[in-house]
N, C-alpha and C. Protein backbone atom coordinates (compact mmCIF):
# COMPACT_ATOMS: atom_id res chain seq x y z
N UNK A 1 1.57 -43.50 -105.76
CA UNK A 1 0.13 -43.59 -105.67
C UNK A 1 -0.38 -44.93 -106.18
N UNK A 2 0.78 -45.38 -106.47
CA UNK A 2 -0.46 -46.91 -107.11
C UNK A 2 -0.32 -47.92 -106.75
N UNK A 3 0.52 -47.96 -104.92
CA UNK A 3 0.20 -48.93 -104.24
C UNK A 3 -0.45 -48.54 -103.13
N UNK A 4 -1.58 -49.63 -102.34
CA UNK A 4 -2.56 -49.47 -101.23
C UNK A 4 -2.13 -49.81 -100.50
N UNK A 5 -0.73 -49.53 -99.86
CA UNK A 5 -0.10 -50.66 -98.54
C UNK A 5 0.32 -49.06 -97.96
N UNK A 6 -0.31 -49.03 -96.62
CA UNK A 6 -0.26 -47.70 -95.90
C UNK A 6 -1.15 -46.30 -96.05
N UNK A 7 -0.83 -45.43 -95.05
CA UNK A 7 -1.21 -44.43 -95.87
C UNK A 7 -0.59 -43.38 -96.58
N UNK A 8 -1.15 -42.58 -97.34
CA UNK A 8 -0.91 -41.71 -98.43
C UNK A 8 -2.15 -40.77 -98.38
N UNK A 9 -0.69 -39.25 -98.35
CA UNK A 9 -1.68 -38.01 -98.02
C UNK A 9 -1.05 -37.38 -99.73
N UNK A 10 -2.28 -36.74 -100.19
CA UNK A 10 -2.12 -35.78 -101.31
C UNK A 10 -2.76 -34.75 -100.78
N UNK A 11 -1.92 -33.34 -100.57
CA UNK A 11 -1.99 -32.19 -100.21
C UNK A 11 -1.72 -30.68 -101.14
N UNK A 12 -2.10 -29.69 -101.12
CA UNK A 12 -2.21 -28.73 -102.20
C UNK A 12 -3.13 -28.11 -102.84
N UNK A 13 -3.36 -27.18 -103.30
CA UNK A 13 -3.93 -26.17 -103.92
C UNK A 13 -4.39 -27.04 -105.51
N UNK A 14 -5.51 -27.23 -105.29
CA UNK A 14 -6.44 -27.94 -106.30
C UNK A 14 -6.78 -27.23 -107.27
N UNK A 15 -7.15 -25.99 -107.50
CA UNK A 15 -7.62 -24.88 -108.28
C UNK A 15 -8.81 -25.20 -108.38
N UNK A 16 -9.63 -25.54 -107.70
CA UNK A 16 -11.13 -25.69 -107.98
C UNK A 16 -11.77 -25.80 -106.50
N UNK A 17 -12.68 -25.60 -106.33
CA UNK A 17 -13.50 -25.64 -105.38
C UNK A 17 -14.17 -26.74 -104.97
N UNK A 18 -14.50 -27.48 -103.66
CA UNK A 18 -15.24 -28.25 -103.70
C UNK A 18 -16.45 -28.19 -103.91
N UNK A 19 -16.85 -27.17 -103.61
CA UNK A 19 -19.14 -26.96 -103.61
C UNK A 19 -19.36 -26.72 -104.76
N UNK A 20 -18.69 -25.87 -105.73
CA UNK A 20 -19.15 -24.95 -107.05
C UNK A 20 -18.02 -24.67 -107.53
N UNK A 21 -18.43 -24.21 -109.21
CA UNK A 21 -17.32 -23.66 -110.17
C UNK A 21 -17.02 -22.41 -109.78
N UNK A 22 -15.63 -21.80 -110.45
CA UNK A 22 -15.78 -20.20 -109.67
C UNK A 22 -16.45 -19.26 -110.45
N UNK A 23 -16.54 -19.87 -111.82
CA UNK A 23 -17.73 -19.09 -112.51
C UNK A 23 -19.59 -19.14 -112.01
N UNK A 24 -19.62 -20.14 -111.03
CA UNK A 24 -21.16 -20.16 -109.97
C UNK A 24 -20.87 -18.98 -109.21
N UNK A 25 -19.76 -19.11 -108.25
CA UNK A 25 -19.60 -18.25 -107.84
C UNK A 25 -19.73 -16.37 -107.75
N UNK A 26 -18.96 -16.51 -108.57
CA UNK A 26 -19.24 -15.39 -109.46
C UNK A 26 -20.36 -14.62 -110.00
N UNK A 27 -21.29 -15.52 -110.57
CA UNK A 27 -22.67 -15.49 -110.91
C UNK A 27 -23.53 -14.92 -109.30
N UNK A 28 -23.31 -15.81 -108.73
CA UNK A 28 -24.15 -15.63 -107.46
C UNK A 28 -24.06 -14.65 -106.41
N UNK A 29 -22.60 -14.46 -106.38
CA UNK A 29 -22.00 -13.35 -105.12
C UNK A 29 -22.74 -13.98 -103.82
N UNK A 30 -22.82 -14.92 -104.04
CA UNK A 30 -22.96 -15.25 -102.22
C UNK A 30 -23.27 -17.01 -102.08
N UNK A 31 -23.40 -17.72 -101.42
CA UNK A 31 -23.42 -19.43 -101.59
C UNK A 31 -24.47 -19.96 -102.08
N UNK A 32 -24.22 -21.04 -102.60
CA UNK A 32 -25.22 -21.73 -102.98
C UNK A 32 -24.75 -22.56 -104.59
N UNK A 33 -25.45 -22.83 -105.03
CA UNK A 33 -25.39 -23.59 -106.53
C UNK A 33 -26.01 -22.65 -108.10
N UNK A 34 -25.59 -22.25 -108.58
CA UNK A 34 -26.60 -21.11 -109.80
C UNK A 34 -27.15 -23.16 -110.67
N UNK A 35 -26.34 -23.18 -110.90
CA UNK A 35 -27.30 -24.60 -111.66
C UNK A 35 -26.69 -26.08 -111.28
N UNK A 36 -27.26 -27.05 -111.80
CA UNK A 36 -26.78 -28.39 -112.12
C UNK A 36 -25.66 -29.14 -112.42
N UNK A 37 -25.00 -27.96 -113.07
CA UNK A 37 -23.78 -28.50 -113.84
C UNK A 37 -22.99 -29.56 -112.99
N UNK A 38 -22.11 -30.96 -113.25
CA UNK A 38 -21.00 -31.29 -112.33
C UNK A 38 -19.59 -30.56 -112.20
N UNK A 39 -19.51 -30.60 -111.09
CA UNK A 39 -18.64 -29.96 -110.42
C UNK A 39 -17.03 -30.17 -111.05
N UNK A 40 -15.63 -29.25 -111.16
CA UNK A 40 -14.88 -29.66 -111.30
C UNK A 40 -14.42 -31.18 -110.38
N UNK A 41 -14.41 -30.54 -108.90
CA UNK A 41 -14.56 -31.39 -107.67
C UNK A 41 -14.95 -33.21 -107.85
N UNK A 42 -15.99 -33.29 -108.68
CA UNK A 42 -16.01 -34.49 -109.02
C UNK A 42 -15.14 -35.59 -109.30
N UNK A 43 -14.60 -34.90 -110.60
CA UNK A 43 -13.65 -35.61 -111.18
C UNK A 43 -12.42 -36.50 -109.92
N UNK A 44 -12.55 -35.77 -108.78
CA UNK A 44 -11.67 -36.41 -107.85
C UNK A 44 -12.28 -38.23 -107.54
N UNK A 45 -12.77 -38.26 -107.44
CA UNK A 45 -13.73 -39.42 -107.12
C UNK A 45 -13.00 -41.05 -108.41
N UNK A 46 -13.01 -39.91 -109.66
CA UNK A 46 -12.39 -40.63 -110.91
C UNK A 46 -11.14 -41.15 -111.14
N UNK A 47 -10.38 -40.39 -110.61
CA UNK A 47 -9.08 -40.13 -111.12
C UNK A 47 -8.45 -40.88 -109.84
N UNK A 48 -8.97 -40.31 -108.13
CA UNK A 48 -8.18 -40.98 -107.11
C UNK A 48 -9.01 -41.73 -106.40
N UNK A 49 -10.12 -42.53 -106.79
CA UNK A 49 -11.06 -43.37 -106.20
C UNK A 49 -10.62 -44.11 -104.74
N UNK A 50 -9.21 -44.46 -104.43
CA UNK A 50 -9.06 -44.64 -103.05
C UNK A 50 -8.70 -43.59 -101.91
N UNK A 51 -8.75 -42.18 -102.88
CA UNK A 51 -8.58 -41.55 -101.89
C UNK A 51 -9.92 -40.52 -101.18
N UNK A 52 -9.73 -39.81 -99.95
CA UNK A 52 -11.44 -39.44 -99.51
C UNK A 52 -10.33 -37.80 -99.11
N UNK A 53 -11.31 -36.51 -99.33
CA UNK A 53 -10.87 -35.73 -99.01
C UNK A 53 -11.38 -35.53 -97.24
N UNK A 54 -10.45 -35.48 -96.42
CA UNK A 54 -10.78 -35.21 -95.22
C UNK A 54 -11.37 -34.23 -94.68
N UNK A 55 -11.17 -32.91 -95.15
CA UNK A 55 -11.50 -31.60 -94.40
C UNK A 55 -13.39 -31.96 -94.07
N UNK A 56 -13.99 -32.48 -94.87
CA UNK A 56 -15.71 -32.59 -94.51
C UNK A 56 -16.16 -33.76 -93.11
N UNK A 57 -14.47 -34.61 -93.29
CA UNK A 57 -14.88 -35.43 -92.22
C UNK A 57 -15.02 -35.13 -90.81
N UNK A 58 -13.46 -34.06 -90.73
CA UNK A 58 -13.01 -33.95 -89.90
C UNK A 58 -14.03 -32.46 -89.28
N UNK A 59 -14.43 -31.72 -90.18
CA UNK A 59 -15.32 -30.13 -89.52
C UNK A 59 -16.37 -30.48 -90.51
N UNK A 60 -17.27 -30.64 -90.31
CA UNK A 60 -18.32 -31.40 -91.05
C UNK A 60 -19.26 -30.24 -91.21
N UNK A 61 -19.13 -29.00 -90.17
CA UNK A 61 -20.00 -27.83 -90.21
C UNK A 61 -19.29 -26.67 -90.57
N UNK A 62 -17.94 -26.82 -91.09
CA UNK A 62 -17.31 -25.49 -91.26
C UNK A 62 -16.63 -25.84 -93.08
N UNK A 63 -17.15 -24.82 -93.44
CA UNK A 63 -16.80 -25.32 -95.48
C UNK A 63 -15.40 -25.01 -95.47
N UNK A 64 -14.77 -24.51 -94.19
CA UNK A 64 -13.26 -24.64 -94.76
C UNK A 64 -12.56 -23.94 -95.68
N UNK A 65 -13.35 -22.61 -96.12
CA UNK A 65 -12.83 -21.83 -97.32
C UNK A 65 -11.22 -21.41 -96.95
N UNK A 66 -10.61 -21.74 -98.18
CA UNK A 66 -8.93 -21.37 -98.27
C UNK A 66 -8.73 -20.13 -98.93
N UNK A 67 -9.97 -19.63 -99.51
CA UNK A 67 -9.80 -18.47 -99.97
C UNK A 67 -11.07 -17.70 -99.88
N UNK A 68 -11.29 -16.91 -99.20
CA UNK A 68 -11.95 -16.19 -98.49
C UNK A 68 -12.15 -14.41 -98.62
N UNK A 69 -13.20 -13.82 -99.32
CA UNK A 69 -12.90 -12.29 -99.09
C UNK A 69 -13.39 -11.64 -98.45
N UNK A 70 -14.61 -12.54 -97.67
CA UNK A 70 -14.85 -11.95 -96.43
C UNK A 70 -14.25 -11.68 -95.34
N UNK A 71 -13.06 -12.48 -95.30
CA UNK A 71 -12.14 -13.20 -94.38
C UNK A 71 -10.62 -11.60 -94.46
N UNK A 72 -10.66 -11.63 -95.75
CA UNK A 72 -9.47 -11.41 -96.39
C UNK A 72 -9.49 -10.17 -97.37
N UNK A 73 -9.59 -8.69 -96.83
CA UNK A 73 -10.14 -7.73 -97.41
C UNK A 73 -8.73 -7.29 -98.63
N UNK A 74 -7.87 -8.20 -98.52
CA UNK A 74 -6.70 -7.67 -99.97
C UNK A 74 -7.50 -8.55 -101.33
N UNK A 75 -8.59 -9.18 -101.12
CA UNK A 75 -9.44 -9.79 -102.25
C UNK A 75 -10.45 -8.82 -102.38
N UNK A 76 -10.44 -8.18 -103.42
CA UNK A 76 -11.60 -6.89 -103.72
C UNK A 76 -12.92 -7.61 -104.29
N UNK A 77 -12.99 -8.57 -104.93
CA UNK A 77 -14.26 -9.66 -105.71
C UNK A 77 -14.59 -10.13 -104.52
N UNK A 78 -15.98 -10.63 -104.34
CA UNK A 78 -16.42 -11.63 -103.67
C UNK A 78 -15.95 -13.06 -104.21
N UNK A 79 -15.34 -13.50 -103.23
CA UNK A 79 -15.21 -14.86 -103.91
C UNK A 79 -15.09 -15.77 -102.40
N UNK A 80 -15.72 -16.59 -101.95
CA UNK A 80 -15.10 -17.93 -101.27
C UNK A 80 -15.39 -18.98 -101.55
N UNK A 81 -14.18 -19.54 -101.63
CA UNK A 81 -14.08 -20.94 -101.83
C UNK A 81 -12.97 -22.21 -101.33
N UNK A 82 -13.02 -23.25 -101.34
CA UNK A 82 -11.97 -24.27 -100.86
C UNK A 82 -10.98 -24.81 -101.92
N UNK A 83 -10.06 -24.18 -102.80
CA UNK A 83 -8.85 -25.06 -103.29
C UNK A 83 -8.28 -25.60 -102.64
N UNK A 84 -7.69 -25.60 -101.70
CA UNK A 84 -6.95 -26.55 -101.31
C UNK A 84 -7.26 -27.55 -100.52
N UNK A 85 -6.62 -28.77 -100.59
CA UNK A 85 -7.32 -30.13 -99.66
C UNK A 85 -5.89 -30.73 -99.45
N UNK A 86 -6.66 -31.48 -98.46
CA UNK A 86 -5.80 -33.12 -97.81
C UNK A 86 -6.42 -34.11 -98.29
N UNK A 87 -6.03 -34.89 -99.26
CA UNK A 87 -6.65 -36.18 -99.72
C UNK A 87 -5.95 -37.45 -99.14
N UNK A 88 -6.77 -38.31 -97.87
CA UNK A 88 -6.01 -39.42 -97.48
C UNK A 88 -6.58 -40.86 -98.26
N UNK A 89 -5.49 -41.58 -98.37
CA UNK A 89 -5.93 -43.06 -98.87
C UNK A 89 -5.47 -43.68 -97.08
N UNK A 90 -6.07 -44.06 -96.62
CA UNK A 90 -5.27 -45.36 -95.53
C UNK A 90 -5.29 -46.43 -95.86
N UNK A 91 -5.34 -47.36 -97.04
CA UNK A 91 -4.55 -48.08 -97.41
C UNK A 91 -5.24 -49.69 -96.73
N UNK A 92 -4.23 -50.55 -96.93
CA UNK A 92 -4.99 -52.11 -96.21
C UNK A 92 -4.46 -51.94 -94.77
C-alpha cells in the first residue's frame, strides 16, 4: 500500500457501515441518520486517502447493502447495512 505506481484494490468486510453506525441503526429500525455523530466510515478518507470506495461510483442509486434483513429472513433484527467494500487506488 505505500506505493502509487498502478492499481491497488482493498477488498473485505469492513465492520462498519458506510451511511451510519449500527447503533443508528438500531435506534431507528429503518434509514436515515438518528444524529450528527461522524461516521465510523470516515475514518477511511484518513487512514487510505488515495484510495476511493467504488460501489457509490459504480450504482450510484443502489446503497448496496451486504447485509440485509429484508433481503435475508435468517436475520431476525432489522438491520441493513454495507460492510463490505472495494477500495481502488489507480495509482499514476
Amino acid at each position: 500500500l505505500g506505493t502509487t505506481q498502478g492499481l491497488s484494490l482493498l477488498v473485505g468486510d469492513f465492520n462498519f457501515c458506510s451511511e451510519r453506525s449500527w447503533a443508528e441503526g438500531r435506534i431507528l429500525k429503518a434509514e436515515g441518520r438518528a444524529n450528527d455523530d461522524p461516521l465510523e466510515n470516515e475514518v477511511l478518507a484518513v487512514v487510505l486517502p488515495d484510495f476511493e470506495d467504488i460501489w457509490p461510483k459504480l450504482q450510484p442509486n443502489d446503497k448496496g447493502y451486504t447485509f440485509d434483513s429484508k433481503r435475508n429472513g435468517v436475520i431476525r433484527q432489522y438491520e441493513q447495512m454495507r460492510y463490505d467494500r472495494v477500495m481502488a487506488r489507480c495509482g499514476e
